[in-house]
N, C-alpha and C. Protein backbone atom coordinates (compact mmCIF):
# COMPACT_ATOMS: atom_id res chain seq x y z
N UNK A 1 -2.27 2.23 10.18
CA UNK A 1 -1.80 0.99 9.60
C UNK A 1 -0.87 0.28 10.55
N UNK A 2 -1.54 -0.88 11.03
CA UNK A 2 -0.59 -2.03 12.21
C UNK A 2 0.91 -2.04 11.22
N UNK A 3 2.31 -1.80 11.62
CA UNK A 3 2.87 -2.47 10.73
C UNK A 3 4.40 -2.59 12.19
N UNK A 4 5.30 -3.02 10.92
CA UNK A 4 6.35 -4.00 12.29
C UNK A 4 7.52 -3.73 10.87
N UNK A 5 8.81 -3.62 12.06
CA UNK A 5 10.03 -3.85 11.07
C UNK A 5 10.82 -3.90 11.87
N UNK A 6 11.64 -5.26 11.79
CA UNK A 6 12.89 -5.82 12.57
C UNK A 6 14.25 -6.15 11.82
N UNK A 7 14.83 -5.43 12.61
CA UNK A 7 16.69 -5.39 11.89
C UNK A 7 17.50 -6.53 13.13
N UNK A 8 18.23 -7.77 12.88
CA UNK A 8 18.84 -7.87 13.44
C UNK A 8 20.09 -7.96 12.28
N UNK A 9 21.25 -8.04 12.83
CA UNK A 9 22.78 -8.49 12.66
C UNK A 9 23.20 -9.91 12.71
N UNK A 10 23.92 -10.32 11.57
CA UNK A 10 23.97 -11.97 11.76
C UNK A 10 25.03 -12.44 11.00
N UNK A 11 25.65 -13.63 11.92
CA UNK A 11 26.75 -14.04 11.04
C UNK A 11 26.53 -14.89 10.20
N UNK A 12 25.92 -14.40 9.11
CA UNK A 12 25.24 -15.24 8.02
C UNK A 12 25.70 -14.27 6.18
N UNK A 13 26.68 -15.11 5.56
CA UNK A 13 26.76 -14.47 4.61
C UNK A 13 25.66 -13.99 3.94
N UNK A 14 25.49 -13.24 2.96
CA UNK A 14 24.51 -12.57 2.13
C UNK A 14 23.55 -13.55 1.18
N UNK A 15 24.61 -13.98 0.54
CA UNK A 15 24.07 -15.03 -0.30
C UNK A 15 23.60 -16.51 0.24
N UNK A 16 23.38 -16.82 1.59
CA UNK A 16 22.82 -17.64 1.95
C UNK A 16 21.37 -17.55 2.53
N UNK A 17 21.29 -15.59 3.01
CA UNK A 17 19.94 -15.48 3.12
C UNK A 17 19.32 -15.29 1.70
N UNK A 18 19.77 -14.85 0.57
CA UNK A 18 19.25 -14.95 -0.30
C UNK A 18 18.60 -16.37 -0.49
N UNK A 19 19.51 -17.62 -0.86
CA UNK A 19 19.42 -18.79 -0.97
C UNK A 19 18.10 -19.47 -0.06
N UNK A 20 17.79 -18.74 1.00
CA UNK A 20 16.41 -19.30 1.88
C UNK A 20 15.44 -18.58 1.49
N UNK A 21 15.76 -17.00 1.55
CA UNK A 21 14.11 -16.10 1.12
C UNK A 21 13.96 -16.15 -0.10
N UNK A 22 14.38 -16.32 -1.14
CA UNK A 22 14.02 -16.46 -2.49
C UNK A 22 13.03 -17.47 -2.87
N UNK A 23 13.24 -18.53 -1.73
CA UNK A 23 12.03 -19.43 -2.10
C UNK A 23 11.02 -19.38 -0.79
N UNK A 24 10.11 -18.98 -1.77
CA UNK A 24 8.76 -18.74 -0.59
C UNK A 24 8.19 -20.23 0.19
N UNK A 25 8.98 -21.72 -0.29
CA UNK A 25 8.42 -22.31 0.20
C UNK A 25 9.24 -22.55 1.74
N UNK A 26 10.19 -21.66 1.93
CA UNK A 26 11.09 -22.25 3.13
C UNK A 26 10.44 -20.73 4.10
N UNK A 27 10.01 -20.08 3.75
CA UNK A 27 9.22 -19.23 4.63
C UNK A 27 8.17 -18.75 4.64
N UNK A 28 7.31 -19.42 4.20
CA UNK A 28 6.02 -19.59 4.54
C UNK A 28 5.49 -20.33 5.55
N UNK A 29 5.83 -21.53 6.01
CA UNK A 29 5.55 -22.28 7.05
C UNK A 29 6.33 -21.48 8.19
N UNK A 30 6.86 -20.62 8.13
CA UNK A 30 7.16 -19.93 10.03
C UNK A 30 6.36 -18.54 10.08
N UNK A 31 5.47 -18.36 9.31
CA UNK A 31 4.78 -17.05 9.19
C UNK A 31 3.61 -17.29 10.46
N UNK A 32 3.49 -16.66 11.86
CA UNK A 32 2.91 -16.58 13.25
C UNK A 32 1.44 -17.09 12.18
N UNK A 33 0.91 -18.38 12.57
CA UNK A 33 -0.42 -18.47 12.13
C UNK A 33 -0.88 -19.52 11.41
N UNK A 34 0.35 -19.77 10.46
CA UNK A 34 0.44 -20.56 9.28
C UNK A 34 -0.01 -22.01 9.71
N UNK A 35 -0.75 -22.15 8.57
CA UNK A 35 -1.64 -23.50 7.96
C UNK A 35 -1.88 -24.44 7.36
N UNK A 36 -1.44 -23.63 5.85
CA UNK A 36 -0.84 -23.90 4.88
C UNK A 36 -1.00 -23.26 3.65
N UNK A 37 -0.05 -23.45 2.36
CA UNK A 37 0.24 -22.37 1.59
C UNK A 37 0.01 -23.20 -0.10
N UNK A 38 -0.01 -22.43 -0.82
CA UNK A 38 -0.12 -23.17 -2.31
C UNK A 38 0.82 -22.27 -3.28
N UNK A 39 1.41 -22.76 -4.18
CA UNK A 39 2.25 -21.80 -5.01
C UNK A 39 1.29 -21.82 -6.34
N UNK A 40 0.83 -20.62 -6.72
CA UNK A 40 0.29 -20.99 -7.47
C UNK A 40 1.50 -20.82 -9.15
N UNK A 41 2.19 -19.73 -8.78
CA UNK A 41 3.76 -19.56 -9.76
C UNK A 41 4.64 -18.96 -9.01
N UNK A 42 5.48 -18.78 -9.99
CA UNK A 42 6.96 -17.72 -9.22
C UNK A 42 6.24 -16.69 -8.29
N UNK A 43 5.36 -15.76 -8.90
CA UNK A 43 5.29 -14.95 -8.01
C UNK A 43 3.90 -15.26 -7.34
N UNK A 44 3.31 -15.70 -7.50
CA UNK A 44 1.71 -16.01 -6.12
C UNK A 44 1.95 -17.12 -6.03
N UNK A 45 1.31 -17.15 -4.61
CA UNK A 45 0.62 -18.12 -3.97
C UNK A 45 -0.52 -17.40 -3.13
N UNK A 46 -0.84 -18.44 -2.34
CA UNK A 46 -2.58 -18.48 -1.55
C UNK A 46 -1.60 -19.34 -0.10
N UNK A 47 -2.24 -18.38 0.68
CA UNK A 47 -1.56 -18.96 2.07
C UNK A 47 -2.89 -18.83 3.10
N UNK A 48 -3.01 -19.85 3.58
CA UNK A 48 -3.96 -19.81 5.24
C UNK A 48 -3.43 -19.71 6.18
N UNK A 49 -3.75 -19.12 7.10
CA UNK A 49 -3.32 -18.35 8.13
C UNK A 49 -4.49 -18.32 9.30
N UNK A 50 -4.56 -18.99 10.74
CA UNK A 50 -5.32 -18.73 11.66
C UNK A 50 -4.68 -17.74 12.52
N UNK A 51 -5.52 -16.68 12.81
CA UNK A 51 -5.12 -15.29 13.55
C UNK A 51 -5.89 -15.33 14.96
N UNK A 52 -4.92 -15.77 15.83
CA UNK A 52 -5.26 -15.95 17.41
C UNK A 52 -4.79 -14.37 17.63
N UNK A 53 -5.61 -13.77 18.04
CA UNK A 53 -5.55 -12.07 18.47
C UNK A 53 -5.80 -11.93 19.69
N UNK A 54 -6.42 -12.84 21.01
CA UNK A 54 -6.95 -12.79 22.20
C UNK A 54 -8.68 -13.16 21.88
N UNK A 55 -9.02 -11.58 21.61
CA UNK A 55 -10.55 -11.46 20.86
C UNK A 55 -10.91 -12.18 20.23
N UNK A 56 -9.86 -12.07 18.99
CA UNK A 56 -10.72 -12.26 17.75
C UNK A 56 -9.69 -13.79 17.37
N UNK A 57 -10.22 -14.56 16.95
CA UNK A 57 -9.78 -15.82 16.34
C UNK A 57 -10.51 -16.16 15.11
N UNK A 58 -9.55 -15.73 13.35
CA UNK A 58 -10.05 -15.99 12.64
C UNK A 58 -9.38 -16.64 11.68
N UNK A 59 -9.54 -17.52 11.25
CA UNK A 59 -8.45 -18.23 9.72
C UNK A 59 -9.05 -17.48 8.19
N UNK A 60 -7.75 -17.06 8.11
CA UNK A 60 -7.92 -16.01 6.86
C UNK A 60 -7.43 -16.44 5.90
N UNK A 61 -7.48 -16.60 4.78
CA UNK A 61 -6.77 -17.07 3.54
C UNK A 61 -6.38 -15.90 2.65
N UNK A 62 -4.71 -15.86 2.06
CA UNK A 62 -4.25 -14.13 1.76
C UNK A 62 -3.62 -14.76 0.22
N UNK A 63 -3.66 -14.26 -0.23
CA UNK A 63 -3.00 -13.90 -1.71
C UNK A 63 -1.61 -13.51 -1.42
N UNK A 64 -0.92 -13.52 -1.94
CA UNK A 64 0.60 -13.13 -1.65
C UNK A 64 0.86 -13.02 -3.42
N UNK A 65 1.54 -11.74 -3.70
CA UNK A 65 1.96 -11.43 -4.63
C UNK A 65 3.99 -10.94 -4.39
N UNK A 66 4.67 -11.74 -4.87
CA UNK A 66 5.48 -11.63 -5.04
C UNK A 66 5.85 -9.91 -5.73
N UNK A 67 6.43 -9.12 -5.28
CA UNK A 67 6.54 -7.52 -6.51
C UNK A 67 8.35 -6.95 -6.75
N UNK A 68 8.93 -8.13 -5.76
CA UNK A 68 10.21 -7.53 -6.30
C UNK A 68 11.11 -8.98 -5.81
N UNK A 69 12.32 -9.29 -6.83
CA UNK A 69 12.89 -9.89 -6.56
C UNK A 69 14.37 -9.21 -6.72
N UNK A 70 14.97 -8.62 -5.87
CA UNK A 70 16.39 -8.27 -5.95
C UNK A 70 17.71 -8.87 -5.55
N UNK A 71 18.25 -9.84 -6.26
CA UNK A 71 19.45 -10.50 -5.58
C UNK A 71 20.23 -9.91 -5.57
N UNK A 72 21.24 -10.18 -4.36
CA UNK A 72 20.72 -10.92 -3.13
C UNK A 72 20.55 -10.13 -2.13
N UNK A 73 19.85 -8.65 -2.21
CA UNK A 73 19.65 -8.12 -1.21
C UNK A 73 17.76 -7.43 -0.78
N UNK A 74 16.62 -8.14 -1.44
CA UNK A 74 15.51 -8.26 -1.34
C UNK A 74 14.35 -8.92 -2.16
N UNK A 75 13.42 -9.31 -1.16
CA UNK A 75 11.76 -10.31 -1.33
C UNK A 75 11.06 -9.20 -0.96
N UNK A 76 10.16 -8.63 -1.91
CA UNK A 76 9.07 -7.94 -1.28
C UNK A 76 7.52 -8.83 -1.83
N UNK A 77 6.47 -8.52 -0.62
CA UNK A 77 5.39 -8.90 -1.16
C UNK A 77 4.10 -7.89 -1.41
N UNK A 78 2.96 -8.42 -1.44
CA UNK A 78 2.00 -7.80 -1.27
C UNK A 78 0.98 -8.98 -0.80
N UNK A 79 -0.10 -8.73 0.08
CA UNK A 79 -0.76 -9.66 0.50
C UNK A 79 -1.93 -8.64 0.43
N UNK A 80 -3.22 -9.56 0.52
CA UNK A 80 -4.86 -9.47 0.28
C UNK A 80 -5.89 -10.86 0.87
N UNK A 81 -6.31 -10.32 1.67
CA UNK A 81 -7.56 -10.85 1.46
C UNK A 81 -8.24 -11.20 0.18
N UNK A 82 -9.68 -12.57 0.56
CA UNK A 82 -10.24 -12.27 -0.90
C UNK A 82 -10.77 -11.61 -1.01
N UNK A 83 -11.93 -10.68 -0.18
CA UNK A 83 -12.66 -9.89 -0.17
C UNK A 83 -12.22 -8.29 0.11
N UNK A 84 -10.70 -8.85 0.20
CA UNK A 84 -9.89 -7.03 0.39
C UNK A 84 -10.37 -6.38 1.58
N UNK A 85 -10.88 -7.05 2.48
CA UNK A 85 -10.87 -6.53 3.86
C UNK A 85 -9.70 -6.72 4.60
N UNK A 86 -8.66 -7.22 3.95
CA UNK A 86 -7.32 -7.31 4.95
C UNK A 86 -6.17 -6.79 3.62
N UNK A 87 -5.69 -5.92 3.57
CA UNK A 87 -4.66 -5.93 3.10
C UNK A 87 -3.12 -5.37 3.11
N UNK A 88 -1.69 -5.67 2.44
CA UNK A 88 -0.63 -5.47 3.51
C UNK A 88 0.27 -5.54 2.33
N UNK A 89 1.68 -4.84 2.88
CA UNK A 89 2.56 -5.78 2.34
C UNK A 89 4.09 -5.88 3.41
N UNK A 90 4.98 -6.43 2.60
CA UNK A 90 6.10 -6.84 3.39
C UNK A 90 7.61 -6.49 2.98
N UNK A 91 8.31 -7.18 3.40
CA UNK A 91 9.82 -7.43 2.89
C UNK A 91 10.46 -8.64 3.48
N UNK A 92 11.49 -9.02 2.82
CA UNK A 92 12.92 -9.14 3.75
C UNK A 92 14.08 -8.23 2.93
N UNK A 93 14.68 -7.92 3.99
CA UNK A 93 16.10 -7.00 2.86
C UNK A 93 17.51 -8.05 3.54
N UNK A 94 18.29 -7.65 2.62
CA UNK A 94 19.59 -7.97 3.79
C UNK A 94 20.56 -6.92 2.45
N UNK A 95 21.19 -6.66 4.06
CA UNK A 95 22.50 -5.72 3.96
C UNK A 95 23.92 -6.28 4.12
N UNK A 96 24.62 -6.39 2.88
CA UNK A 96 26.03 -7.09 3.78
C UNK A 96 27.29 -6.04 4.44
N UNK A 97 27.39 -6.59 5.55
CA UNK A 97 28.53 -5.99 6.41
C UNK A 97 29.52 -6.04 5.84
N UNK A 98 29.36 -7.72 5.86
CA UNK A 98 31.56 -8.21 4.93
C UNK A 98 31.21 -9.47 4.77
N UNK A 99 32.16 -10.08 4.37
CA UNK A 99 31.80 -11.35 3.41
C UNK A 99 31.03 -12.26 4.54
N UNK A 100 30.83 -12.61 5.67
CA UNK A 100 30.47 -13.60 6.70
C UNK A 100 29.22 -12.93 7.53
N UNK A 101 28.72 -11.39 7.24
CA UNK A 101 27.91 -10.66 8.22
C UNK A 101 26.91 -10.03 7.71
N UNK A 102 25.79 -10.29 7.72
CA UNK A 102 24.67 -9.52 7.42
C UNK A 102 23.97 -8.98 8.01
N UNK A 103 23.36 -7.71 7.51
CA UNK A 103 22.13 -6.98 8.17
C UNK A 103 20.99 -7.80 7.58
N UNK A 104 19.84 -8.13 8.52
CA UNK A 104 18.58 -8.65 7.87
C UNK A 104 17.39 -7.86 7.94
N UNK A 105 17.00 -7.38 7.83
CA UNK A 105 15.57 -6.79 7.76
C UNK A 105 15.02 -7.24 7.35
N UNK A 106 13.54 -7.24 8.76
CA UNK A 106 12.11 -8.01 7.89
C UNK A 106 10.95 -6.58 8.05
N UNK A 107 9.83 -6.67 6.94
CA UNK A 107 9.19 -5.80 7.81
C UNK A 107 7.35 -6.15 6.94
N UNK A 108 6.85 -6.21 7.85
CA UNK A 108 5.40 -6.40 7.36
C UNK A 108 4.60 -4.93 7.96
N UNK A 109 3.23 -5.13 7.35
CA UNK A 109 2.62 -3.95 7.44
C UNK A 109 1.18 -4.50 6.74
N UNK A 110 0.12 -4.04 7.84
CA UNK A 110 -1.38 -5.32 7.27
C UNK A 110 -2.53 -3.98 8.14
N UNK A 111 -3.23 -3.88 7.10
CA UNK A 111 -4.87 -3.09 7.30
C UNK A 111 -5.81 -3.85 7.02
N UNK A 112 -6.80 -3.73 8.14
CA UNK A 112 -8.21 -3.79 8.07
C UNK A 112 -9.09 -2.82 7.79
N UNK A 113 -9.89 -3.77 6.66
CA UNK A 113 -11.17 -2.33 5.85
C UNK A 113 -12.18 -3.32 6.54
N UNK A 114 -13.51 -1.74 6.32
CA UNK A 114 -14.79 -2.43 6.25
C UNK A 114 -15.11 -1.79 8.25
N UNK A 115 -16.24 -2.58 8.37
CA UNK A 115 -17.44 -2.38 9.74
C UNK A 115 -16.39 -2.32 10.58
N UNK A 116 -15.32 -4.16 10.56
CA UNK A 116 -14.78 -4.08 11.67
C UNK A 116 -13.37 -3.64 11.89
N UNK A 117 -13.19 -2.90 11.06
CA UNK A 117 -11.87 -2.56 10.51
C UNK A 117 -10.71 -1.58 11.14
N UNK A 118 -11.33 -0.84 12.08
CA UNK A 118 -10.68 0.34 13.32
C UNK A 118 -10.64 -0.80 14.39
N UNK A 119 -11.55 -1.71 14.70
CA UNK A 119 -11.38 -2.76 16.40
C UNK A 119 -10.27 -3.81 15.86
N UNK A 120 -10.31 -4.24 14.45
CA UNK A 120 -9.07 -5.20 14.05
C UNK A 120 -7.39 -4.68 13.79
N UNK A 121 -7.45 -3.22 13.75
CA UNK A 121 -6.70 -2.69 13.42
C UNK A 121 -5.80 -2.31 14.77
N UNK A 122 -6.77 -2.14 15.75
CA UNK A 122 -6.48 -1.57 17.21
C UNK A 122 -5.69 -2.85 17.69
N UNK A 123 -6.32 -4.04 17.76
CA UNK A 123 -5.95 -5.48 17.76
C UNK A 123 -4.63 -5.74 17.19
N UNK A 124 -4.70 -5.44 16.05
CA UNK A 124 -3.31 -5.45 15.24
C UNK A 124 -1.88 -4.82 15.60
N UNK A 125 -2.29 -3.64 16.16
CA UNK A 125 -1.31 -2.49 16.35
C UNK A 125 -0.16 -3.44 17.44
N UNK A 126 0.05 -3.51 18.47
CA UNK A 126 0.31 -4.81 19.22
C UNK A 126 1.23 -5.70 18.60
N UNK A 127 0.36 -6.54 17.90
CA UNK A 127 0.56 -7.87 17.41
C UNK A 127 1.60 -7.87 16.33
N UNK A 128 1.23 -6.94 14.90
CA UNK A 128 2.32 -6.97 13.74
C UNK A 128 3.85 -6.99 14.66
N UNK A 129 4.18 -5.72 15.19
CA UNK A 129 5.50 -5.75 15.44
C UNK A 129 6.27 -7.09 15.91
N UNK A 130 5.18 -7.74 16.70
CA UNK A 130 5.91 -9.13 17.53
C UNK A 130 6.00 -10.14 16.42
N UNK A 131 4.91 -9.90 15.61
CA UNK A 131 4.82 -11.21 14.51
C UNK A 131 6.25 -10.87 13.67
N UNK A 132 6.37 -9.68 12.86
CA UNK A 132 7.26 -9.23 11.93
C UNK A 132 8.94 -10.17 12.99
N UNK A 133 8.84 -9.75 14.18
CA UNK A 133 10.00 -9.49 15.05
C UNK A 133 10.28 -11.52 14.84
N UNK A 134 9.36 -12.21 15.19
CA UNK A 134 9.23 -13.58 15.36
C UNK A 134 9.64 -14.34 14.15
N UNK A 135 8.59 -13.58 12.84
CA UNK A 135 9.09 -14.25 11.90
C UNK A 135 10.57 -13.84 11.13
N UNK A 136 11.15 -12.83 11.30
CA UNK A 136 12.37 -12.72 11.00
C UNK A 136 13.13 -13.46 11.99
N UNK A 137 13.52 -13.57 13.35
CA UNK A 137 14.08 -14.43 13.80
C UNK A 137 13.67 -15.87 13.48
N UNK A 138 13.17 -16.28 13.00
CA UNK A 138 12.28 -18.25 12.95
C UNK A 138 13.37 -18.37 11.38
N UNK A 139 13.10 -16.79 10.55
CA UNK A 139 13.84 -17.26 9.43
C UNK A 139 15.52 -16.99 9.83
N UNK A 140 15.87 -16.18 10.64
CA UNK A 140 17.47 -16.60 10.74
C UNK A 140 17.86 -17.99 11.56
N UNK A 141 16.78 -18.69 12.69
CA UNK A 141 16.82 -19.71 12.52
C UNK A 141 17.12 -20.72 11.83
N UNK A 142 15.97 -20.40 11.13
CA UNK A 142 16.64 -21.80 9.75
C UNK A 142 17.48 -22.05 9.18
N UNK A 143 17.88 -20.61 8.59
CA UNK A 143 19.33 -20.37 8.14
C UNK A 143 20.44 -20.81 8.49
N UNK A 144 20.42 -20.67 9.60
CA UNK A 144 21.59 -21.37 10.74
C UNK A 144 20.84 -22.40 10.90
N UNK A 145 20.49 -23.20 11.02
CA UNK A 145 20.17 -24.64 10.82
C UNK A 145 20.69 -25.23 9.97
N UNK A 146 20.06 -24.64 8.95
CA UNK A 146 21.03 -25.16 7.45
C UNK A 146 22.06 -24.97 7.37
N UNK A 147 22.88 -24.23 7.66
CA UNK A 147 23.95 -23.70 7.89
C UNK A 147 25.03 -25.07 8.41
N UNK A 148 24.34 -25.39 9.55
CA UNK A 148 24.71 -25.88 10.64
C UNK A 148 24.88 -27.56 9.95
N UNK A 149 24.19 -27.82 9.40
CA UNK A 149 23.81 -29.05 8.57
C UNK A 149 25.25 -29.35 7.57
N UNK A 150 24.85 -28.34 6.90
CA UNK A 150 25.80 -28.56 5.79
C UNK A 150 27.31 -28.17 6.10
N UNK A 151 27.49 -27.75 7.06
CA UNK A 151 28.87 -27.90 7.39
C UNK A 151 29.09 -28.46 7.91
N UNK A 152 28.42 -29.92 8.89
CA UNK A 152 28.56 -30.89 9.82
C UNK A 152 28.32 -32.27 8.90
């Protein structure tokens, strides 16, 4: 199973990463791939996703099931294919240090079933960690963006 999990440290109170990952619409658009996304309620949506792998270049469309909401210290998901030849799931956690410092953890984790499912997987192995690593930094990005906004 390709999977990826990135911890950085950040001077970002707790409750402000809550305030961004709680809503799937402020991180969905930095997910390595992204296309575009639909909410279908609180907890699903339908997200497209084109997967530049070197090889393989395919636009996949995933289910995202929301399965835990813990404030303010985790988002977990679950993701699918429609045909369940791709399936995964994820997180973000955050840990608070002290009132101004957080631990963030992101971590995804995605299998391929079926014929081509060991050559996509091999493909994968690689790739998750950098994606997981990318999209947790893109989201402390923002954070501090916003951040940056609203105190200016």
């Amino acid at each position: 199973m390709p999977s990826g999990i990135c911890e950085r440290q950040v001077n970002i109170p707790i409750e402000n990463i809550w305030r961004f990952v709680s809503d799937m619409n402020n991180w969905a658009p930095l997910v390595p791939g992204y296309q575009e996304h639909r909410i279908i309620n609180m907890k699903q949506s339908i997200w497209i996703c084109k997967g530049d792998l070197g090889i393989i270049q395919k636009t996949v469309r995933l289910s995202i099931w929301i399965t835990e909401w813990k404030r303010p210290t985790k988002v977990a998901f679950t993701l699918s294919s429609g045909n369940e030849q791709v399936m995964g799931n994820g997180y973000f956690q955050a840990v608070k240090i002290s009132k101004d410092k957080t631990k963030m953890i992101g971590s995804l984790t995605i299998t391929a079933k079926g014929i081509k499912g060991t050559m996509i997987n091999s493909v994968l192995r690689p790739f998750i960690p950098k994606a997981t690593a990318d999209l947790t930094d893109a989201v402390i990005r923002q954070i501090q963006k916003k951040e940056t906004v609203v105190m200016h």
